[in-house]
Every structure is written in C-alpha cells, then in structure tokens.
Protein backbone atom coordinates (compact mmCIF):
# COMPACT_ATOMS: atom_id res chain seq x y z
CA UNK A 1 12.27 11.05 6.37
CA UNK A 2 11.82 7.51 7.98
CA UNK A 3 7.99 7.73 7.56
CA UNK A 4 8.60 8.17 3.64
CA UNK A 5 11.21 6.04 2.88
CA UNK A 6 8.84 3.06 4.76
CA UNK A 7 5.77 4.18 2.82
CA UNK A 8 7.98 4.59 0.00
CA UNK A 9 8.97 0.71 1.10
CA UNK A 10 5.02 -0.66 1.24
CA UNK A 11 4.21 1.48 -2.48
CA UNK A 12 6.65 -0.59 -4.04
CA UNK A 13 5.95 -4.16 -2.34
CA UNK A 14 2.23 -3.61 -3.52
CA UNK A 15 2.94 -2.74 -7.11
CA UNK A 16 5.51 -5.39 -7.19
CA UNK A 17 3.22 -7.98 -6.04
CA UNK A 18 -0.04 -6.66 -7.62
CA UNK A 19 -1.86 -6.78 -3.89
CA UNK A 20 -2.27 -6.34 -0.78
CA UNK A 21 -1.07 -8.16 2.04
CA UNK A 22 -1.83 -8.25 5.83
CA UNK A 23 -2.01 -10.51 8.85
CA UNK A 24 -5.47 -10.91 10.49
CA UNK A 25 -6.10 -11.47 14.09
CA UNK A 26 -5.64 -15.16 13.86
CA UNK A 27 -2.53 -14.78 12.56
CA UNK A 28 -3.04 -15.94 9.20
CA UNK A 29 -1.80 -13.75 5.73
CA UNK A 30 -5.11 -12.46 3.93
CA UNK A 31 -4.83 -10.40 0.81
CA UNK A 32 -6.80 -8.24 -1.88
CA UNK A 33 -5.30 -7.70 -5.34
CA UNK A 34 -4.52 -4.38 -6.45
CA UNK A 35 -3.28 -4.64 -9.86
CA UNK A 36 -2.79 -0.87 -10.18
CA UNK A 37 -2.86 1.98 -7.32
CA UNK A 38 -5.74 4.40 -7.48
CA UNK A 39 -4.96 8.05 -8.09
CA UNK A 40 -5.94 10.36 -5.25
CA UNK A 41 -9.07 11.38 -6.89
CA UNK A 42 -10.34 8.08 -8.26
CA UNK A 43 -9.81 7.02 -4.33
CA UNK A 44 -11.88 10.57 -3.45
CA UNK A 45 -14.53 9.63 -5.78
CA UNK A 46 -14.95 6.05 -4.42
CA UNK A 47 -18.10 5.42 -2.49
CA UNK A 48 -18.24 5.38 1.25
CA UNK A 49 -16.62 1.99 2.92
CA UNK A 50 -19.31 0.28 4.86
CA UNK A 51 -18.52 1.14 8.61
CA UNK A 52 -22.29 -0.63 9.80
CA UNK A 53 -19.77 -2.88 12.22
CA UNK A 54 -17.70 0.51 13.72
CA UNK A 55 -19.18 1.89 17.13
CA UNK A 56 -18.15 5.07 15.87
CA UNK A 57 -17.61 5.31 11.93
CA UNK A 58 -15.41 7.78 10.64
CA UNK A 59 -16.96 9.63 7.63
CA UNK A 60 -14.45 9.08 4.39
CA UNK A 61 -14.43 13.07 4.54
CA UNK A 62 -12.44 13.40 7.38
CA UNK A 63 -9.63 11.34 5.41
CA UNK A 64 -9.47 14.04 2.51
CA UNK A 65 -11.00 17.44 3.41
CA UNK A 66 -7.44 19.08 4.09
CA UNK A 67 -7.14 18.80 0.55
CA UNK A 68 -9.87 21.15 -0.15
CA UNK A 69 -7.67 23.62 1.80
CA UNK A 70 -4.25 23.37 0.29
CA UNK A 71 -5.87 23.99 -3.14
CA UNK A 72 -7.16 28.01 -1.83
C-alpha cells in the first residue's frame, strides 16, 4: 500500500504543478512541464526515447509488453 499511496503522492504534485520536477547531479532543481498526464496508450504510442548515450539501452518494449498479456 505504501508504494501507491507515494505514487498516488507524486500523480498529484505533477498535476498540481503542471510539471515535472527533479534534482540533477549537481544538485540543482530542473524541470519539464506536463500540463496534462498521458494516457497509457498515448505514452505506448510515443516514439522510442533516444538511448544513443546508454551502454546498454533498454528497448521501450520491455516497459509495456506485460500488458499485451493481461489483455488474453
């Protein structure tokens, strides 16, 4: 229940705000506005996140395709 009351927590600080907020590395707040959340299959349907800088890129696939499952 903890995990989904905190989720529940960061849902409602980004719609309240309209964005999203995070500290980088130097220790400074960045942010990217988010005036609305996505639904799950707008988010699905967006293209691939460019992962050129990862060593080992995780395809966006991996994120979603237990989905495919729960729907059989």
């Amino acid at each position: 229940m903890g995990d989904c009351q905190m989720t529940n927590q960061i849902i409602l600080a980004i719609e309240k705000v309209k964005a999203v907020r995070w500290m980088t590395a130097k220790g400074k707040v960045s942010s990217k506005p988010m005036p609305r959340l996505k639904t799950v299959e707008e988010v699905i349907n967006d293209p691939e996140p460019d992962q050129s800088w990862m060593d080992t890129p995780i395809p966006k696939l991996k994120f979603h395709e237990w989905l495919q499952y729960s729907k059989k």
